[in-house]
Protein backbone atom coordinates (compact mmCIF):
# COMPACT_ATOMS: atom_id res chain seq x y z
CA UNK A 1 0.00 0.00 0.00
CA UNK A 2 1.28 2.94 -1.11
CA UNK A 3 0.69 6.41 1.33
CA UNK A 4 1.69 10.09 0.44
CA UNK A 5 2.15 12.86 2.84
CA UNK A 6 1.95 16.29 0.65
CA UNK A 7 3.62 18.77 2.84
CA UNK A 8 4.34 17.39 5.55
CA UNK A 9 6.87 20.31 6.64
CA UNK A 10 5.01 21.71 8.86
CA UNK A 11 3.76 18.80 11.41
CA UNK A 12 7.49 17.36 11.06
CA UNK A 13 9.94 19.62 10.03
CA UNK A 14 12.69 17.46 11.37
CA UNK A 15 11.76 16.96 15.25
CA UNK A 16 9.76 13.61 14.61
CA UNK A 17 9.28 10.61 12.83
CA UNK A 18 7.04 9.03 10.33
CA UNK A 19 8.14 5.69 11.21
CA UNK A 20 4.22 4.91 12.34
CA UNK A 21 3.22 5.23 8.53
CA UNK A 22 5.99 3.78 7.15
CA UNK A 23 5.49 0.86 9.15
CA UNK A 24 1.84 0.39 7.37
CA UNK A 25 2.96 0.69 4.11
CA UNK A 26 5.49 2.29 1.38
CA UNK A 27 5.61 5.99 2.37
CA UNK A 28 6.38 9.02 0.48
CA UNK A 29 6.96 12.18 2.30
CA UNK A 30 7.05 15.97 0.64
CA UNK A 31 7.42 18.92 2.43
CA UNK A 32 5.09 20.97 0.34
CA UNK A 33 3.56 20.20 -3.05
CA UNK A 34 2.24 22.81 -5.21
CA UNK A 35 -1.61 22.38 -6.93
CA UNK A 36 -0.45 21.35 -10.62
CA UNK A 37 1.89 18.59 -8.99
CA UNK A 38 -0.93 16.94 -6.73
CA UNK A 39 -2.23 14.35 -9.34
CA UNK A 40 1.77 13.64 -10.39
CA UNK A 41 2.44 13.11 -6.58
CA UNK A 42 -0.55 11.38 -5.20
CA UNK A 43 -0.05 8.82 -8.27
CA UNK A 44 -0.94 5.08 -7.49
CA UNK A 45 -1.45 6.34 -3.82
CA UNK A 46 -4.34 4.49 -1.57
CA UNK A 47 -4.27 7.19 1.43
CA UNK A 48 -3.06 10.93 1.17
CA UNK A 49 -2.50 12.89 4.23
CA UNK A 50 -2.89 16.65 3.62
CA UNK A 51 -2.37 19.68 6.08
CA UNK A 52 -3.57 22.21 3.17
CA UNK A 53 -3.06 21.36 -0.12
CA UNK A 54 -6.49 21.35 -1.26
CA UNK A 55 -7.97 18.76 -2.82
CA UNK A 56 -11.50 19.50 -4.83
CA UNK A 57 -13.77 17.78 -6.77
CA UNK A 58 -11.99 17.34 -9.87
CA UNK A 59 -8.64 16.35 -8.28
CA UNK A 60 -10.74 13.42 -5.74
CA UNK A 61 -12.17 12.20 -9.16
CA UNK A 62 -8.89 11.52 -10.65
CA UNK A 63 -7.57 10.09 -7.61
CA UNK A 64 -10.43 7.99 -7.00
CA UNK A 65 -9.41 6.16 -10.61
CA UNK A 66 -5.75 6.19 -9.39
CA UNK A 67 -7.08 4.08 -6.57
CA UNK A 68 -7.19 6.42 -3.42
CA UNK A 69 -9.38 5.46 -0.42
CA UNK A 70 -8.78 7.72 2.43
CA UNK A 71 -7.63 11.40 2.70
CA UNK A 72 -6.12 12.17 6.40
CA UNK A 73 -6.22 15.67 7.13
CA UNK A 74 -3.31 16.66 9.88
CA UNK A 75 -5.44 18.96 10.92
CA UNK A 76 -9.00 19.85 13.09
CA UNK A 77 -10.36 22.06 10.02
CA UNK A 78 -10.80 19.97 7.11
CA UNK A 79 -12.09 22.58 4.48
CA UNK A 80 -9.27 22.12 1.91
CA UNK A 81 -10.88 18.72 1.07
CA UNK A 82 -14.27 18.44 -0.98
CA UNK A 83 -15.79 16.48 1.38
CA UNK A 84 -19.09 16.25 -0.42
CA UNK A 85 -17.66 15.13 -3.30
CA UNK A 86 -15.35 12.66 -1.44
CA UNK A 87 -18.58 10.99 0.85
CA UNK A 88 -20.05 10.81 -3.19
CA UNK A 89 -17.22 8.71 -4.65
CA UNK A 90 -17.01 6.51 -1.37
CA UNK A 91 -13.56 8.45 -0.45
CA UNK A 92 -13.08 8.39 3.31
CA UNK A 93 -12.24 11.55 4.92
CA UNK A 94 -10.62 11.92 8.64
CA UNK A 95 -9.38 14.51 10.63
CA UNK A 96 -7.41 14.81 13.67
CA UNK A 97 -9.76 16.84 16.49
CA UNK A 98 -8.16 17.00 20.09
CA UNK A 99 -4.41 16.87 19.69
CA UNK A 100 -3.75 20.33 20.16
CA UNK A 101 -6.35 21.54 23.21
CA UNK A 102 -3.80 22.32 25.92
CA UNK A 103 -1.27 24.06 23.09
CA UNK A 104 -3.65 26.57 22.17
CA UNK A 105 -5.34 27.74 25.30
CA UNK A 106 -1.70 28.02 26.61
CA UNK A 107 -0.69 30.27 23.26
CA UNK A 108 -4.13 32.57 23.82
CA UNK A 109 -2.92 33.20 27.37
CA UNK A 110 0.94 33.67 25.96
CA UNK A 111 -0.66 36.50 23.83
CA UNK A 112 -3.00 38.05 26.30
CA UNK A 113 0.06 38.40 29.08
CA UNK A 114 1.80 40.24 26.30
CA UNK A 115 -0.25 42.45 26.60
CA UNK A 116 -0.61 43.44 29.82
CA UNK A 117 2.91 43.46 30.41
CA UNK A 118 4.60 43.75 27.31
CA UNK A 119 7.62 41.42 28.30
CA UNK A 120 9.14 41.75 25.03
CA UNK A 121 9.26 45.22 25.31
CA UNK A 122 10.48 45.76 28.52
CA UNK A 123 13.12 42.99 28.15
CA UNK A 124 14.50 44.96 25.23
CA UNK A 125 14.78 48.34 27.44
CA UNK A 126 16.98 46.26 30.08
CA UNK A 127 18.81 45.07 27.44
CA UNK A 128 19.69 48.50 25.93
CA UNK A 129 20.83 50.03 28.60
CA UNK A 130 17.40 51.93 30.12
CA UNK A 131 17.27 50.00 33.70
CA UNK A 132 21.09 50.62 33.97
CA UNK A 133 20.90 54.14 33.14
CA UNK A 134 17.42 54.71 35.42
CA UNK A 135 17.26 56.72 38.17
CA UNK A 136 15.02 54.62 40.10
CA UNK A 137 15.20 51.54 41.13
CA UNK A 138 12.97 50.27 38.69
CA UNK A 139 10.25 51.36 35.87
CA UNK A 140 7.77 50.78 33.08
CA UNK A 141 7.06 51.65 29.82
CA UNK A 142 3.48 50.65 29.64
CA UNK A 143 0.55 50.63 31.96
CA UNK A 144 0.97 47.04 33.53
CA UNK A 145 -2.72 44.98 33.99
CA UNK A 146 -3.82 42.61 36.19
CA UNK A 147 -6.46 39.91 35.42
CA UNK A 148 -8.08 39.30 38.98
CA UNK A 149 -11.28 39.89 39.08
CA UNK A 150 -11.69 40.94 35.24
CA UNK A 151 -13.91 38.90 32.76
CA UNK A 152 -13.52 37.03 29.81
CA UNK A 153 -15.40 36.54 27.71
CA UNK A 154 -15.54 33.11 25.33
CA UNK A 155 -17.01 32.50 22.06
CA UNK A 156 -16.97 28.90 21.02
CA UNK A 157 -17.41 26.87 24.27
CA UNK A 158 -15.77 23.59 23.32
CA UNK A 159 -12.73 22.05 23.97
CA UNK A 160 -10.17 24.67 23.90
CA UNK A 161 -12.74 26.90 25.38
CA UNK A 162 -13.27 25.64 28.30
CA UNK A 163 -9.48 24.81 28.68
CA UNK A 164 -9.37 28.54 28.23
CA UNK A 165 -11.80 28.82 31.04
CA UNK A 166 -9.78 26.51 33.23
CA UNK A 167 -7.01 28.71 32.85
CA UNK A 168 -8.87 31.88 33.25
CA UNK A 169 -10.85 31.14 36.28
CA UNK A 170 -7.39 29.71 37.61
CA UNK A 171 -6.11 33.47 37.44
CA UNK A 172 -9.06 34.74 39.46
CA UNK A 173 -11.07 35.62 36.19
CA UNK A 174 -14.69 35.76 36.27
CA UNK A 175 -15.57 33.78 32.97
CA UNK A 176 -18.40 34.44 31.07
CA UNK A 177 -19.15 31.95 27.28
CA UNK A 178 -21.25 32.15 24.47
CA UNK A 179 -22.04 28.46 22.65
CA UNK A 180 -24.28 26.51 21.11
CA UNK A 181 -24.35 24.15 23.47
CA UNK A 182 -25.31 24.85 26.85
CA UNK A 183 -26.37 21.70 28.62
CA UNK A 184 -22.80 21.31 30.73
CA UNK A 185 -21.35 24.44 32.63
CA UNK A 186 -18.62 23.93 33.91
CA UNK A 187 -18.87 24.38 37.71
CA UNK A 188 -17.00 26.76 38.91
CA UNK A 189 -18.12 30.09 40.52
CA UNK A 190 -19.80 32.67 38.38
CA UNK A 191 -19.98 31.19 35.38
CA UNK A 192 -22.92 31.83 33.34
CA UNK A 193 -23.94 31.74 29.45
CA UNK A 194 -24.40 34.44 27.47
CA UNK A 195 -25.28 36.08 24.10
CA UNK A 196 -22.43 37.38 22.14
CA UNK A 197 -23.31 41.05 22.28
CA UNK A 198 -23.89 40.77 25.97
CA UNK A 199 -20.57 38.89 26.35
CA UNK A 200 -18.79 42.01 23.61
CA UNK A 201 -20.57 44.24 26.21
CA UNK A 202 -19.15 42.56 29.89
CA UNK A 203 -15.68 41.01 28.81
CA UNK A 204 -12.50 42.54 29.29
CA UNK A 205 -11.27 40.11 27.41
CA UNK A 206 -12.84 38.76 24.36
CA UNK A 207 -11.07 35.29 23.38
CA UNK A 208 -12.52 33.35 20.40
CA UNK A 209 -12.29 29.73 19.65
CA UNK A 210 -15.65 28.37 17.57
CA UNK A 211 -15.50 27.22 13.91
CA UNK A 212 -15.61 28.85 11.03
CA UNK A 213 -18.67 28.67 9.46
CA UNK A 214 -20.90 30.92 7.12
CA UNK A 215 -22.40 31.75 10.23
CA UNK A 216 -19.79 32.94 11.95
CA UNK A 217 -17.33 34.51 9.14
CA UNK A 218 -17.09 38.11 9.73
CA UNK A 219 -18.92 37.64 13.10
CA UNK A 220 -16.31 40.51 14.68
CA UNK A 221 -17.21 43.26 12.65
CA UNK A 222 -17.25 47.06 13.07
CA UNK A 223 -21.09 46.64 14.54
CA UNK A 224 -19.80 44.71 17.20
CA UNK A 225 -16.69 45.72 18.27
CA UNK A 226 -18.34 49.29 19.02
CA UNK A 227 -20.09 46.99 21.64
CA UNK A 228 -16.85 46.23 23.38
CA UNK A 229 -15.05 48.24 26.38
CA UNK A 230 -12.56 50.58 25.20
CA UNK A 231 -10.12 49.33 27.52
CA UNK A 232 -10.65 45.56 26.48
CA UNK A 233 -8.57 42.71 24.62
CA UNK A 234 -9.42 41.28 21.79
CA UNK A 235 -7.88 37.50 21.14
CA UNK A 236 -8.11 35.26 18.34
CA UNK A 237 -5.99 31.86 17.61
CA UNK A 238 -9.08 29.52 16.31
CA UNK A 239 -9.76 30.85 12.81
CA UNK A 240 -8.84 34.15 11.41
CA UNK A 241 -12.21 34.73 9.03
CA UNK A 242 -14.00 35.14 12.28
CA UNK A 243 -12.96 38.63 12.48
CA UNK A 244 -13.10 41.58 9.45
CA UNK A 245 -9.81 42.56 9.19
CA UNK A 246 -10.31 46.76 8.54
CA UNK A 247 -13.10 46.61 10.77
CA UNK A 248 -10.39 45.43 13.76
CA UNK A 249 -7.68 47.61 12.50
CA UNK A 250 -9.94 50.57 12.28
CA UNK A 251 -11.03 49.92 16.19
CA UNK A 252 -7.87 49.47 17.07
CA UNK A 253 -6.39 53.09 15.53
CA UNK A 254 -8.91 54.71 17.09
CA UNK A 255 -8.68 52.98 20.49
CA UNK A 256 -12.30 51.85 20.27
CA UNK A 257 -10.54 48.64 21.95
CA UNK A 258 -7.33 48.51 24.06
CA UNK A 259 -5.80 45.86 21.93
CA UNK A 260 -5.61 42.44 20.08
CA UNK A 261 -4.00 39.13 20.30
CA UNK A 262 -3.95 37.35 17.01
CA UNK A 263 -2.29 33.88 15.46
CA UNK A 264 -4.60 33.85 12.88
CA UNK A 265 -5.62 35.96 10.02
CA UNK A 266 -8.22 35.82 7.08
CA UNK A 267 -5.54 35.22 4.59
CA UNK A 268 -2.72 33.31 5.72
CA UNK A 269 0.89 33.89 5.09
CA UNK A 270 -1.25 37.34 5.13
CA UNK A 271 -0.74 39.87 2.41
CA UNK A 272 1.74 42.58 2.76
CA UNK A 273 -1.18 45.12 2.86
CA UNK A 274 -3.33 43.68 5.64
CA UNK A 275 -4.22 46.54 7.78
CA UNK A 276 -3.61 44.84 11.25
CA UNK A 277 -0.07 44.17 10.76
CA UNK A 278 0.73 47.55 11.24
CA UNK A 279 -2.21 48.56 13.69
CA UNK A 280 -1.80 50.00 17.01
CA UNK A 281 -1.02 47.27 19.99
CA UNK A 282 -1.95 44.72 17.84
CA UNK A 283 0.36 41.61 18.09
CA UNK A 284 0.08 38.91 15.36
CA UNK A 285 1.69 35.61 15.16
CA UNK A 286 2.29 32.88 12.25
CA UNK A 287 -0.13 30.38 13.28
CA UNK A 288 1.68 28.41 15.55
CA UNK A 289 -1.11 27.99 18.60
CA UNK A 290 -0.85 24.32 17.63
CA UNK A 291 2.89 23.88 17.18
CA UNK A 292 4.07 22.94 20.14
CA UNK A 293 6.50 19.57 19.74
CA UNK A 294 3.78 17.66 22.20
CA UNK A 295 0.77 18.75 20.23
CA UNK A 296 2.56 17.67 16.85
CA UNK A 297 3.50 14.20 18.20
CA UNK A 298 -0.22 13.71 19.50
CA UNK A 299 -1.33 14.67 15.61
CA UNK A 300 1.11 12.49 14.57
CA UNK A 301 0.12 9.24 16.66
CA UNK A 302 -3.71 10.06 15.82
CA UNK A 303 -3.35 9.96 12.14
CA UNK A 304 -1.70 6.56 12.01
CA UNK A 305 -4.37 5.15 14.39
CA UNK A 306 -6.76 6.89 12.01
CA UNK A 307 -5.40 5.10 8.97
CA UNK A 308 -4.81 2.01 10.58
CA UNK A 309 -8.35 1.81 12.14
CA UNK A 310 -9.72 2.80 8.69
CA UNK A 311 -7.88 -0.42 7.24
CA UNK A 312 -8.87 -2.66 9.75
CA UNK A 313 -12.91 -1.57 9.35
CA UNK A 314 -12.96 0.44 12.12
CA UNK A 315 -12.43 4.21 10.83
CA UNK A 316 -12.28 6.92 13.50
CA UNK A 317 -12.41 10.33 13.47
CA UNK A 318 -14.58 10.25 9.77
CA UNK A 319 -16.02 13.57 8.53
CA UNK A 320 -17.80 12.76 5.83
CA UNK A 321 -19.35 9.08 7.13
């Protein structure tokens, strides 16, 4: 059986192994593989693993008369794969959902103590000479913020959410979420569900973490950021449509809001000319909420169980059943 990995650079750049695959079957690894050289690659393959080389309609056709049965995605978000058309020519589909829970409420706190103390910043003072040249005994460059007793504010009460709440009520937060779901709160004190304006309205911190999904594209817009405190944080490291790019910049610039926290954007690598890379107290980040080495060997080990239980008749983690 013959498995390709089509840019696999970014799960494994070097750090791990793919020693799990190649011990299922013959195992051909590329770093990255542009669109016209997917068909060439994927050749003869049975399962292709994909973080986001797309495959559509046209290409799962081909491939389905080249003799391809499953497409893993190393991934949660599976949109770069048709999976309509896949489910329609009896392609499985799988996904890896969990791996990276603790990694990215850990990264959405990394950002939002950046901003409220600016460590980078004030590390770089010390460093050129400012605390050694001080007067006093010791200063600031930036208001510094604490988070007792302040809210936040969740969209998208799932897993990392309420990881994120963990952590947040942990730090004497009062946490406040808006989901779909509301049958299980979590218990601790002063919890309570919300509506997303009320939750714009009450948060001090605003941190994000649903899908993306026609619903909720563009959800953060100008409208409802004029909801939010003036002196609140904005956070974002689920997906980057979720928010209107000009519409945050512009609230930004004009201190509407106190700040942002971002690893994701609408287009990513982002375009030079995206207005938030150069906003005020914005900080943005390449996508790397996931990337920690523990995260990347827990998405490793779940796709090979995924492709071996789809080869023994017991798929997991199917999208498109």
């Amino acid at each position: 059986m013959k498995i390709v990995v089509l840019d696999g650079y970014t799960l494994n750049p070097g750090d791990l192994s793919w020693e799990g695959l190649e011990q299922i079957g013959t195992t051909v690894v590329y770093d990255r593989t542009d669109k016209s050289l997917t068909l060439e690659r994927a050749e003869g393959a049975e399962v292709i693993l994909t973080n986001k080389t797309a495959l559509d309609s046209d290409l799962l056709h081909q491939l389905k008369n080249k003799g391809l049965r499953l497409v893993g995605v190393l991934a949660t978000g599976y949109n770069v794969v048709d999976v309509k058309a896949a489910r329609e020519l009896g392609i499985a589909v799988t996904n890896v959902p969990t791996y990276g829970t603790a990694s990215v409420a850990q990264f959405a706190f990394a950002l939002l103590l950046e901003l409220c103390h600016h460590v980078q910043l004030h590390s770089d003072a010390v460093r050129g000479g400012e605390w050694s040249n001080n007067i006093d005994w010791c200063f600031w460059k930036t208001p510094l913020i604490e988070l007792a007793g302040r809210t936040m504010g969740i969209v998208g009460f799932g897993r990392i959410g309420r990881q994120t709440g963990e952590i947040a009520n942990a730090m004497g937060m009062k946490v406040i979420a808006h989901d779909a779901i509301t049958t299980t709160p979590p218990d601790y004190e002063g919890f309570r569900w919300t509506e997303v304006e009320e939750l714009l309205r009450e948060s001090d911190v605003v941190s994000l973490h649903c899908p993306l999904f026609p619903e909720t594209e563009g959800m953060i817009n100008s409208d409802r950021l004029a909801l939010m405190k003036p002196t609140a944080f904005l956070l974002n490291n689920s997906r980057g449509p979720l928010i209107v790019d000009q519409d945050l910049a512009d609230a930004l610039n004009s201190d509407q809001i106190a700040g942002a926290g971002l690893d994701v954007l609408s287009v990513e690598p982002p375009l030079e000319n995206n207005p938030l890379l150069k906003a005020k107290n914005c900080l943005v980040t390449p996508h790397i909420s996931w990337a920690t080495r523990e995260a990347r060997s827990r998405l490793m080990n779940t796709v090979v169980e995924n492709v071996k239980g789809f080869l023994r008749n017991s798929p997991q983690n199917v999208v498109n059943p």
